[in-house]
PDB file of N, CA and C in Angstrom:
ATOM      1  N   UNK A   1      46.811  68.411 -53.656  1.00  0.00           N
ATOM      2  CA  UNK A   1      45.988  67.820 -54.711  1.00  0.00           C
ATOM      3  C   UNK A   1      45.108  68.888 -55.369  1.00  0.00           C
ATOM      4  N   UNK A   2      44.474  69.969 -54.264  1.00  0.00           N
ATOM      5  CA  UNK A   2      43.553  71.030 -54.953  1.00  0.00           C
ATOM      6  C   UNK A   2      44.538  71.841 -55.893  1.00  0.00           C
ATOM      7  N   UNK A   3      45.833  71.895 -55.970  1.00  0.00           N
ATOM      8  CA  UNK A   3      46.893  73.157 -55.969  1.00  0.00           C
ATOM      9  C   UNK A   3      46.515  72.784 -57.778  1.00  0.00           C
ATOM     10  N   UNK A   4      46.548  71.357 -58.323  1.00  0.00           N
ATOM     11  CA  UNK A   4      46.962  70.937 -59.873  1.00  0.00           C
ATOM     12  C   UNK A   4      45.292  70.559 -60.537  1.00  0.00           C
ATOM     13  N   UNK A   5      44.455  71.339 -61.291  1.00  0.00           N
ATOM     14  CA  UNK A   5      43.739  70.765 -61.731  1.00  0.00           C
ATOM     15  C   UNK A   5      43.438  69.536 -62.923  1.00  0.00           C
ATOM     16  N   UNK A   6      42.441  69.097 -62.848  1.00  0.00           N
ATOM     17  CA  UNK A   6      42.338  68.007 -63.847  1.00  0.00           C
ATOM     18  C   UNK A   6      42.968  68.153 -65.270  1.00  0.00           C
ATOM     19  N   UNK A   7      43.642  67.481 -66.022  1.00  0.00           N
ATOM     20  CA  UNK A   7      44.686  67.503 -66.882  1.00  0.00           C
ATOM     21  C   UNK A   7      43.175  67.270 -68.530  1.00  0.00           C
ATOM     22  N   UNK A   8      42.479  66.496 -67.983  1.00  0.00           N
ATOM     23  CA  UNK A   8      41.682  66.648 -69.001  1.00  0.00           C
ATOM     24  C   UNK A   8      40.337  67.943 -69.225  1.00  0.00           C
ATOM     25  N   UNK A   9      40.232  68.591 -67.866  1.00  0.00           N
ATOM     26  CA  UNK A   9      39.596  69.802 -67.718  1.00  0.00           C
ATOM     27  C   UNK A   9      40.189  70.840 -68.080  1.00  0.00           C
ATOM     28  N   UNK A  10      41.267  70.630 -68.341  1.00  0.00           N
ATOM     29  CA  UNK A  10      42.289  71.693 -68.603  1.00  0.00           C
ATOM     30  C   UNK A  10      42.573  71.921 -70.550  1.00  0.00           C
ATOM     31  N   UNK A  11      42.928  70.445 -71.158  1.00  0.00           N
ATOM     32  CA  UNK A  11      43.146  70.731 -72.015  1.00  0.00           C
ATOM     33  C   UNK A  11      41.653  70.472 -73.434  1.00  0.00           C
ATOM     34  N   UNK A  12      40.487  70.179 -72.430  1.00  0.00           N
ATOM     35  CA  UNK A  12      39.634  70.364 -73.374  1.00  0.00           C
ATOM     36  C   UNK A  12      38.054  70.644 -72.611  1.00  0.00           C
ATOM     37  N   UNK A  13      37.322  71.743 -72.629  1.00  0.00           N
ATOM     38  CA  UNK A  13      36.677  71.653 -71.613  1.00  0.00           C
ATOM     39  C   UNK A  13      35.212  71.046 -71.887  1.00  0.00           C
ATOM     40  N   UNK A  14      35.351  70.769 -73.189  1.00  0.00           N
ATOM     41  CA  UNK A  14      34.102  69.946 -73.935  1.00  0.00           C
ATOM     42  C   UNK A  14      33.463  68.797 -73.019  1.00  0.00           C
ATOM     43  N   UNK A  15      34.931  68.556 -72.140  1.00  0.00           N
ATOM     44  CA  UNK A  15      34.891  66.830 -71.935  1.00  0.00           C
ATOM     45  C   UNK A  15      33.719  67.155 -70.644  1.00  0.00           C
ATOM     46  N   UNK A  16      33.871  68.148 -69.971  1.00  0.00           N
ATOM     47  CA  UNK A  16      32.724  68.144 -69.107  1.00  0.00           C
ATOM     48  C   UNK A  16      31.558  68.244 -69.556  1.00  0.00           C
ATOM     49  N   UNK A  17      31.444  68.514 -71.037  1.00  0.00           N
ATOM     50  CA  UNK A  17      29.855  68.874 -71.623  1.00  0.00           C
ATOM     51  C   UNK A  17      29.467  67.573 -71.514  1.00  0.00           C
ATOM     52  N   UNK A  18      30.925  66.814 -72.064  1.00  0.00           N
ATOM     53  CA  UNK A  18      29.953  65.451 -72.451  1.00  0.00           C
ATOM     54  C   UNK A  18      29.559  65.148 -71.434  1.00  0.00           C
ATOM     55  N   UNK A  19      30.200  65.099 -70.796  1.00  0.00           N
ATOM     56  CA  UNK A  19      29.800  63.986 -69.606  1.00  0.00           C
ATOM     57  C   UNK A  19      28.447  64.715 -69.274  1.00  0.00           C
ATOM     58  N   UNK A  20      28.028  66.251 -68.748  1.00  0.00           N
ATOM     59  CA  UNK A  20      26.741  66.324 -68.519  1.00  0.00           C
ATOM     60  C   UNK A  20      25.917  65.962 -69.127  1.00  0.00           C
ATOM     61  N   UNK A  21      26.018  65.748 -70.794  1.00  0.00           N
ATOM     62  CA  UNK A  21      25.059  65.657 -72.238  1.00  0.00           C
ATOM     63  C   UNK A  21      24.629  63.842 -71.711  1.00  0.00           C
ATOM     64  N   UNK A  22      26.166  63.192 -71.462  1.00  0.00           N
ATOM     65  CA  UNK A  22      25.854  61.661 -71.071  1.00  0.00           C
ATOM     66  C   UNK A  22      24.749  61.496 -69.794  1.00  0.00           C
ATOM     67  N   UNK A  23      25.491  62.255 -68.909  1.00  0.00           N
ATOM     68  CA  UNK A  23      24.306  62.288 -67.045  1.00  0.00           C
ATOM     69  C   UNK A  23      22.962  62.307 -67.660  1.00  0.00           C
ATOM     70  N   UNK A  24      22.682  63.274 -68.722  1.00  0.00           N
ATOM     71  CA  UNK A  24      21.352  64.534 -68.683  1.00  0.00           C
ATOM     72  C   UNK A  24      21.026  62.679 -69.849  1.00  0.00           C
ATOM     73  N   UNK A  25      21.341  62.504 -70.707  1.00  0.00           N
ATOM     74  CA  UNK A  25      20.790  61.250 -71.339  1.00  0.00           C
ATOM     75  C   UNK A  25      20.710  60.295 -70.501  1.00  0.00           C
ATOM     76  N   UNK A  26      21.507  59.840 -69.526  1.00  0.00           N
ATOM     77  CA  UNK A  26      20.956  58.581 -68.394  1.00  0.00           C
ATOM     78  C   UNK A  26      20.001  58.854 -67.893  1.00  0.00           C
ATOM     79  N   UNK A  27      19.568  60.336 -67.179  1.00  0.00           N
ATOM     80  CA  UNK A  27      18.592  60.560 -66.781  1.00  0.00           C
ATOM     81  C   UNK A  27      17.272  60.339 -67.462  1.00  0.00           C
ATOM     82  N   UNK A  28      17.081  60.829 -69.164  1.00  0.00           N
ATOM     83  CA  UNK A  28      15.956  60.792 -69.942  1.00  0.00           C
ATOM     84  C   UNK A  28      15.696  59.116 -70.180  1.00  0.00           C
ATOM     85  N   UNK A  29      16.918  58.237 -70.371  1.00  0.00           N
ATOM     86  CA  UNK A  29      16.589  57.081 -70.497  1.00  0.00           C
ATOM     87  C   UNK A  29      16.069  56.234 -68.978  1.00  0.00           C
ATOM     88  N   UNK A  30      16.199  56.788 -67.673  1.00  0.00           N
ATOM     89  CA  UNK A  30      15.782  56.386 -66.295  1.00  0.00           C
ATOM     90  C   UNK A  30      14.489  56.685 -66.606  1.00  0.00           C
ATOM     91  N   UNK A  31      14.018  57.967 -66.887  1.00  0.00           N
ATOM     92  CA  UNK A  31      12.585  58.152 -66.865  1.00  0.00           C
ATOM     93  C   UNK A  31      11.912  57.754 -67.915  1.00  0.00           C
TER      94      UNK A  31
END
């Protein structure tokens, strides 16, 4: 399973921004 990485990490690596940009906004809207 470690050998094949994520298919969407692979072909765009934005997608992890978002998701931190989304975390880092759940967080500002928690506090």
């Amino acid at each position: 399973m470690t050998t094949t990485p994520p298919s969407y990490d692979h072909w765009h690596p934005l997608v992890r921004t978002a998701a931190r940009a989304e975390a880092l906004a759940h967080q500002l809207d928690a506090a």
